[in-house]
N, C-alpha and C. Protein backbone atom coordinates (compact mmCIF):
# COMPACT_ATOMS: atom_id res chain seq x y z
N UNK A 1 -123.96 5.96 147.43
CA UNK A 1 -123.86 7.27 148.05
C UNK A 1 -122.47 7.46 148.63
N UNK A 2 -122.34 8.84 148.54
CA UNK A 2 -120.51 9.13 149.75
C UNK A 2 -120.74 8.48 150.83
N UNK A 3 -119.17 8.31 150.98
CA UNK A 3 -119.05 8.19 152.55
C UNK A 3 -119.88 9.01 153.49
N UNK A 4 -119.67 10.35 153.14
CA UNK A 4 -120.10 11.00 154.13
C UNK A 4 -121.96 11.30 153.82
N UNK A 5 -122.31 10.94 153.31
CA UNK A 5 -124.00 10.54 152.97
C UNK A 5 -124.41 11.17 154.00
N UNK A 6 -125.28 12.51 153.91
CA UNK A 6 -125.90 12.77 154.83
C UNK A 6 -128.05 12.93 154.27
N UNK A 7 -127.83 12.11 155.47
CA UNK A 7 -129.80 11.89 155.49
C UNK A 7 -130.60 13.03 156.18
N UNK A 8 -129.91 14.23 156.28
CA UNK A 8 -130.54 14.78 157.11
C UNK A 8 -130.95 16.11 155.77
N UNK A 9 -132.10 15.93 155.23
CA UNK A 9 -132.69 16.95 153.90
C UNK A 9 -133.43 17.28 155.04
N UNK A 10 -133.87 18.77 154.60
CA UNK A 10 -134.61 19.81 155.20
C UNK A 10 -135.16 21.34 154.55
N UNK A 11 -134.71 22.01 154.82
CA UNK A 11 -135.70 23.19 154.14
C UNK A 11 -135.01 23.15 153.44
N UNK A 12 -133.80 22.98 152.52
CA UNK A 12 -133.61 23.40 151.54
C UNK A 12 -133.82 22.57 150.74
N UNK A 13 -134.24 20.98 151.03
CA UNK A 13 -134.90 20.47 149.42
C UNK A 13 -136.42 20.67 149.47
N UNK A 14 -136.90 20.54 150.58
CA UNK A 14 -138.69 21.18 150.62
C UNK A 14 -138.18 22.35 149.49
N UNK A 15 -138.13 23.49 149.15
CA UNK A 15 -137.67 24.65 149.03
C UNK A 15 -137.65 24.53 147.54
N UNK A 16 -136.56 23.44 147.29
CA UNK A 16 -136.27 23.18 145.72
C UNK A 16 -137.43 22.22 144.98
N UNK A 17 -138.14 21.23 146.14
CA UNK A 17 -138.96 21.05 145.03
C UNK A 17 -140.19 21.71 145.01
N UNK A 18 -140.76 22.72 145.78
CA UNK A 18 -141.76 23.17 145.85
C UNK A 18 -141.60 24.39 144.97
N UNK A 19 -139.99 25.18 144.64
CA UNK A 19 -139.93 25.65 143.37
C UNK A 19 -140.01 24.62 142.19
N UNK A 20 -140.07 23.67 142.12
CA UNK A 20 -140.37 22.82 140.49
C UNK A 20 -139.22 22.46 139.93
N UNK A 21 -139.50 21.38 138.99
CA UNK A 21 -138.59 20.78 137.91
C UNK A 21 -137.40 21.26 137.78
N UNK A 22 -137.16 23.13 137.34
CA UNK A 22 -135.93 23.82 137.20
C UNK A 22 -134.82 23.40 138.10
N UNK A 23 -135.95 23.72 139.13
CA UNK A 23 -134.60 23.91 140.83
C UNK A 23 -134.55 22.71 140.99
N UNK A 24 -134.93 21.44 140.50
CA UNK A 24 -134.51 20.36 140.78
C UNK A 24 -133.78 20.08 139.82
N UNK A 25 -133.61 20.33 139.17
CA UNK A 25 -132.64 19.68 137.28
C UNK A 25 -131.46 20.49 138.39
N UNK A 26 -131.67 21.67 138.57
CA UNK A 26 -130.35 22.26 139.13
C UNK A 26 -129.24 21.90 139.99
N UNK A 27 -129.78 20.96 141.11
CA UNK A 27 -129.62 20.31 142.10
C UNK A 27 -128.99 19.31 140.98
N UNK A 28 -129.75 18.57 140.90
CA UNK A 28 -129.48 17.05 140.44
C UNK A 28 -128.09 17.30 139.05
N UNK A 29 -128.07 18.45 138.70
CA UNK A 29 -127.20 18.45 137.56
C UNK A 29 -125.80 18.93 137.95
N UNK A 30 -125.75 19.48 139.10
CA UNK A 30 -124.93 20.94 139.43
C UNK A 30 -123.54 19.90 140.28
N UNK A 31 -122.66 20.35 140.81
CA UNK A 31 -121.47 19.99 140.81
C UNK A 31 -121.54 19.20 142.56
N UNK A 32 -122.83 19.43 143.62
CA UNK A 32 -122.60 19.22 144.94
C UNK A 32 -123.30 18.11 145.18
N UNK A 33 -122.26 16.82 145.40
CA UNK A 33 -122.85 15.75 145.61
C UNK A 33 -123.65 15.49 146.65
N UNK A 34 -123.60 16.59 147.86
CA UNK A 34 -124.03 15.88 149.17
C UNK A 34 -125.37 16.42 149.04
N UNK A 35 -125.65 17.80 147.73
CA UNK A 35 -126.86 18.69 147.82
C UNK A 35 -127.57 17.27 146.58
N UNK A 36 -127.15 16.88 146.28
CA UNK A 36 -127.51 15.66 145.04
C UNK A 36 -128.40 14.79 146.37
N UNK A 37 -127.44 14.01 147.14
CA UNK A 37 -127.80 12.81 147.69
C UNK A 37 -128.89 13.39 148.89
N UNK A 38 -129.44 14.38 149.42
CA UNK A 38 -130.17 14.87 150.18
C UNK A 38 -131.09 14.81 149.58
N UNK A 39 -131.40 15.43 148.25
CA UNK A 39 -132.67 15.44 147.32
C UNK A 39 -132.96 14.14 146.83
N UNK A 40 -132.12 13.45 146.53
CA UNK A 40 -132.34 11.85 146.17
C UNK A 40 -133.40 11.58 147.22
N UNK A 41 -132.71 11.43 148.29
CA UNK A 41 -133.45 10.88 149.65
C UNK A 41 -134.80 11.35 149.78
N UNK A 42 -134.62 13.04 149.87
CA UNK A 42 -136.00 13.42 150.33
C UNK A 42 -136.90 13.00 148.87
N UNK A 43 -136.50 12.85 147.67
CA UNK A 43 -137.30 12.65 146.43
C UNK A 43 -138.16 11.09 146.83
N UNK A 44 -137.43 10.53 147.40
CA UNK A 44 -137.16 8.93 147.71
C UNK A 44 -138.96 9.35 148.73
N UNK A 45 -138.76 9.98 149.50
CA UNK A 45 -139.68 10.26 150.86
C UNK A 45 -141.08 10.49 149.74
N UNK A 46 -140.71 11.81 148.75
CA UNK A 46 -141.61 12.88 148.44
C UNK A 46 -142.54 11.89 147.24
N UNK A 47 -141.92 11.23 146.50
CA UNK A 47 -142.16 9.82 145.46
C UNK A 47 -143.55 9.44 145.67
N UNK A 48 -142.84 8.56 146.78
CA UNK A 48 -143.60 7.89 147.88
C UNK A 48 -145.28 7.75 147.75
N UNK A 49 -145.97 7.26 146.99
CA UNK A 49 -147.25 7.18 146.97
C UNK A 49 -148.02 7.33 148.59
N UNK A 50 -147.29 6.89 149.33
CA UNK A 50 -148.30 6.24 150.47
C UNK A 50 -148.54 7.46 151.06
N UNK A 51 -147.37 8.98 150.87
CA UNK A 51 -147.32 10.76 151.26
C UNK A 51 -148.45 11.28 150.67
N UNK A 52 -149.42 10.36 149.90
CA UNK A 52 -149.88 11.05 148.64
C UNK A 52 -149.87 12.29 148.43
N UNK A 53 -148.64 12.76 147.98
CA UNK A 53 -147.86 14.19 147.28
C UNK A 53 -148.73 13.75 145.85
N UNK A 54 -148.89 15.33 145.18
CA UNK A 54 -149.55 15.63 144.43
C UNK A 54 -148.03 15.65 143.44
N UNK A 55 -148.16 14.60 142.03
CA UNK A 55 -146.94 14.56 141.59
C UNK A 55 -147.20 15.23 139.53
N UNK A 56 -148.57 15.44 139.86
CA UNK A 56 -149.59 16.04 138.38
C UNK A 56 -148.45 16.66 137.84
N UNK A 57 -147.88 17.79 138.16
CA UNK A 57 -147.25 18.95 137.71
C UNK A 57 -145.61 18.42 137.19
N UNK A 58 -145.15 17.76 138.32
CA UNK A 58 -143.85 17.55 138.21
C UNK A 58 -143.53 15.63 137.81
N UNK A 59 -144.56 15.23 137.90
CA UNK A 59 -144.43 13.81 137.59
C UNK A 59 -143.77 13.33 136.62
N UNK A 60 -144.18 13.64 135.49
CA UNK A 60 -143.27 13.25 134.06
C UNK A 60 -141.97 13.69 134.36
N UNK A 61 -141.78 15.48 133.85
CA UNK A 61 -140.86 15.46 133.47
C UNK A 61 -139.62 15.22 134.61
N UNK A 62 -139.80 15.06 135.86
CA UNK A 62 -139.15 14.48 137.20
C UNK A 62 -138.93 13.06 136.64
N UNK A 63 -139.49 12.17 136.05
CA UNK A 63 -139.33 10.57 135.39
C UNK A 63 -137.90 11.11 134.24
N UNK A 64 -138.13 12.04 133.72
CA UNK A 64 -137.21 12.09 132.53
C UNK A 64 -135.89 13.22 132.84
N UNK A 65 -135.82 13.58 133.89
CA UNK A 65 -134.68 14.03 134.33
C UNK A 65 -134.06 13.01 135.23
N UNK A 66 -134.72 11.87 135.95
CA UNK A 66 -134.19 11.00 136.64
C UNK A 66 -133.50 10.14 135.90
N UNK A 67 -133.86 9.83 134.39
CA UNK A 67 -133.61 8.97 133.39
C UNK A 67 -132.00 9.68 133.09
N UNK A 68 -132.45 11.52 132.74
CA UNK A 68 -130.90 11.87 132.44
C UNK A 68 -129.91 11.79 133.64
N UNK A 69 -130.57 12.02 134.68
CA UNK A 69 -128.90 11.62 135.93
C UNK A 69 -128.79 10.55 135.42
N UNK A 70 -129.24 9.55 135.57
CA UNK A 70 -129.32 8.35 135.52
C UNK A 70 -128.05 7.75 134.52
N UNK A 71 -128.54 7.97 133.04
CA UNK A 71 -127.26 8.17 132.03
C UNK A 71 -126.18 9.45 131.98
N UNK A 72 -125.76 10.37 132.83
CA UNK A 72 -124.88 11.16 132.57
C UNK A 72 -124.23 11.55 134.12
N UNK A 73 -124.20 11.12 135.14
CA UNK A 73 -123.23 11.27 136.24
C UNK A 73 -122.49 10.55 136.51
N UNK A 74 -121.75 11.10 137.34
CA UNK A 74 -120.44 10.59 136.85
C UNK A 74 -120.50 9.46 138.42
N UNK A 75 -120.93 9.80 139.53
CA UNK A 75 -120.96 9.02 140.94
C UNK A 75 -122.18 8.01 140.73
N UNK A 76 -121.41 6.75 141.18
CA UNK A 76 -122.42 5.22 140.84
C UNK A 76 -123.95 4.94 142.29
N UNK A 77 -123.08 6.00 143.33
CA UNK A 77 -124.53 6.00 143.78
C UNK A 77 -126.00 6.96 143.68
N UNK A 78 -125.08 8.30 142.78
CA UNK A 78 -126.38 8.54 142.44
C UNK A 78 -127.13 8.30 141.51
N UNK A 79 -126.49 7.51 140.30
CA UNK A 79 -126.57 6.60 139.22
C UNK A 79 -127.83 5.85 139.95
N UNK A 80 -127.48 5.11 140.83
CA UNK A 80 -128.40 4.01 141.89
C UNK A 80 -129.11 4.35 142.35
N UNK A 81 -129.10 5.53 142.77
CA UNK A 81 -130.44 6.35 143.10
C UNK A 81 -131.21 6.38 142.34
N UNK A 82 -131.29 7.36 141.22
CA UNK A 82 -132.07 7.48 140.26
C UNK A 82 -132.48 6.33 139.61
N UNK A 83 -131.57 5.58 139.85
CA UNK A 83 -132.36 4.24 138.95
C UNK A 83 -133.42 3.82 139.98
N UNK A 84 -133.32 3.91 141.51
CA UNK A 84 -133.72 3.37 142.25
C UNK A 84 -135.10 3.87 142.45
N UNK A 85 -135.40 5.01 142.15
CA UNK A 85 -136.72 6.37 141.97
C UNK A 85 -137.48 5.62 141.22
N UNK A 86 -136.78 5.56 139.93
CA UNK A 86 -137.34 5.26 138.55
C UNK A 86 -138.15 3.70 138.46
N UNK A 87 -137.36 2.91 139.55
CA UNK A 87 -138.16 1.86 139.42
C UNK A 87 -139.49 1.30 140.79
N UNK A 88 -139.09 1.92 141.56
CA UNK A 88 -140.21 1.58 142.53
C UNK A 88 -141.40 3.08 142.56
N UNK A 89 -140.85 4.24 141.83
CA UNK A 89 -142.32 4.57 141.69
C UNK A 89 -142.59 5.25 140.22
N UNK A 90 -141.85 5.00 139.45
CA UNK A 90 -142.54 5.51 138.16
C UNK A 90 -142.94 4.52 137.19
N UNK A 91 -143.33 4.52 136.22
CA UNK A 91 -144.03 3.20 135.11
C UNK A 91 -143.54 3.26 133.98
N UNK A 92 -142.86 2.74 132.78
CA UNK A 92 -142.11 3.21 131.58
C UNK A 92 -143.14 3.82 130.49
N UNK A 93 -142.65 4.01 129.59
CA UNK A 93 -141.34 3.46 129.05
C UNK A 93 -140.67 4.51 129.47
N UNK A 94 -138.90 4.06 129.38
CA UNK A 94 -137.76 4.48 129.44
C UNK A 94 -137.22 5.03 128.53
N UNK A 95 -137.54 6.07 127.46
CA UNK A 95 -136.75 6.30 126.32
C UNK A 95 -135.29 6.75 126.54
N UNK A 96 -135.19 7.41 127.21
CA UNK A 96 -133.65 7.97 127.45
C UNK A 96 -132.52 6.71 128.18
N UNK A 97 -133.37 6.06 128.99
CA UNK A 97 -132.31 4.92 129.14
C UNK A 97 -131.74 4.26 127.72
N UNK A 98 -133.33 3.52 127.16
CA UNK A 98 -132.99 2.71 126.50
C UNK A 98 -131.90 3.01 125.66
N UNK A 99 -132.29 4.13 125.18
CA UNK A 99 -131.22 4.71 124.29
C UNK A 99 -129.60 5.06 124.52
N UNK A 100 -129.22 5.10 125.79
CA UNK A 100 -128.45 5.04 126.05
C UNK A 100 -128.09 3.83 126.98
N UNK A 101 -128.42 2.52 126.55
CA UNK A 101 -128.06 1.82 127.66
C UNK A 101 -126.47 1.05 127.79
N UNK A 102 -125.41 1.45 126.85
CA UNK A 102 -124.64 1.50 126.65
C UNK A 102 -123.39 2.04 127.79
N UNK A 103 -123.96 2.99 128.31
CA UNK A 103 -123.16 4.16 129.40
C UNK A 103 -123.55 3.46 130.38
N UNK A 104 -123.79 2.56 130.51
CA UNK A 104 -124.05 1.90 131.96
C UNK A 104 -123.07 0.55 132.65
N UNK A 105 -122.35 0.46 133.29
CA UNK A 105 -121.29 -0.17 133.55
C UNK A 105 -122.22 -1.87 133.75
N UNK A 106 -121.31 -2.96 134.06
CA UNK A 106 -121.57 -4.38 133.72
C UNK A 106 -122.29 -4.55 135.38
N UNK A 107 -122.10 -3.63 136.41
CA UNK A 107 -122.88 -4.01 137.92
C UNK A 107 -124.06 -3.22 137.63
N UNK A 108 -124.17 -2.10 136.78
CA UNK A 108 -125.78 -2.20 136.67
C UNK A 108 -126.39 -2.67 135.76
N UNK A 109 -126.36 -2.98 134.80
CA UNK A 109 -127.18 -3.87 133.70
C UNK A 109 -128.22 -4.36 134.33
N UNK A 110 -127.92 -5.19 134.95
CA UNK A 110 -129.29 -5.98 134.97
C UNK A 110 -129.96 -5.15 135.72
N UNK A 111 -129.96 -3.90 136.83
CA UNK A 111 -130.77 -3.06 137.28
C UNK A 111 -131.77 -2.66 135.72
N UNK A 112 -130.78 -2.32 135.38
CA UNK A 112 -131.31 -1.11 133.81
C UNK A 112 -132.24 -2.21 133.10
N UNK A 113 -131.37 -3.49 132.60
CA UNK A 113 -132.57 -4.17 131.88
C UNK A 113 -133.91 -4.63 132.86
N UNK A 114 -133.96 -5.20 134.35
CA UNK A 114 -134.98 -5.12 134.92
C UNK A 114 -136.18 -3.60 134.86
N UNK A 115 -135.73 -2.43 134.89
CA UNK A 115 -136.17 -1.56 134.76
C UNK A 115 -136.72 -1.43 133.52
N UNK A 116 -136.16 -2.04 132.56
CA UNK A 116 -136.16 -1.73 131.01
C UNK A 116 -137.68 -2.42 130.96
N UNK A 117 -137.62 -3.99 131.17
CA UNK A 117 -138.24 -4.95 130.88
C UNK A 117 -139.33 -5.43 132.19
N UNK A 118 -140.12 -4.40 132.73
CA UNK A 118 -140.78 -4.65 134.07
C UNK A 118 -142.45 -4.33 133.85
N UNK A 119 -142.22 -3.46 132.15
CA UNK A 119 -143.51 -3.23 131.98
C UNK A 119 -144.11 -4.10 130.69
C-alpha cells in the first residue's frame, strides 16, 4: 500500500459496493490509488465470512475482477491486496492468474503459486 495508506473507508465504499460489481471494477480499475486501497480494505472487512455479508450476487464475478487487478496494476501493493482477498476468502480455480502468471514479478511467485496450488 502508499505511504500515505489511508484506513479510514466509509460511505463512499459502502456506496460502491452496495451499487455492485460495475462500481467496483470502477474503483479498482480507475486511476485513484488511495480510492483503490480504501476498497481493498473495506473489501478485506466486507469478504470476511465471520460479517456474514451476503456475497450470492457479487461473489464470483468480485473473485474474477480481483484475479484481473491482480494481473494488470501497475502498484505492488494493490497487486498484494488482491492477491491477499483471493486467498483467504475465495476457493479456485484461478483461470486468469494462471494464465497470466508470467506478469508477476520473482517477490510474488510463490504468493501466486501458493494461491495457484492450495486447492
Amino acid at each position: 500500500m502508499s505511504k500515505e495508506f489511508d484506513v479510514n473507508y466509509g460511505k463512499e465504499e459502502f456506496k460502491t459496493v452496495e451499487s455492485g460489481i460495475d462500481a467496483i471494477e470502477a474503483v479498482l480499475t480507475g486511476k485513484d490509488i488511495h480510492a483503490k486501497e480504501r476498497l481493498l480494505f473495506y473489501l478485506d472487512w466486507y469478504m470476511d465470512p465471520y460479517y456474514q455479508k451476503d456475497l450470492s450476487v457479487i461473489g464470483e464475478p468480485l473473485k474474477e475482477l480481483l484475479q484481473k487487478v491482480a494481473v494488470t496494476d501497475k502498484d505492488s501493493g494493490i497487486v498484494e491486496e488482491a492477491l491477499y482477498l483471493l486467498e483467504a476468502y475465495t476457493e479456485g480455480p484461478y483461470e486468469i492468474i494462471e494464465k497470466n502468471i508470467d506478469v508477476f514479478n520473482e517477490e510474488l511467485k510463490p504468493t501466486v503459486l501458493y494461491i495457484l496450488n492450495e486447492n
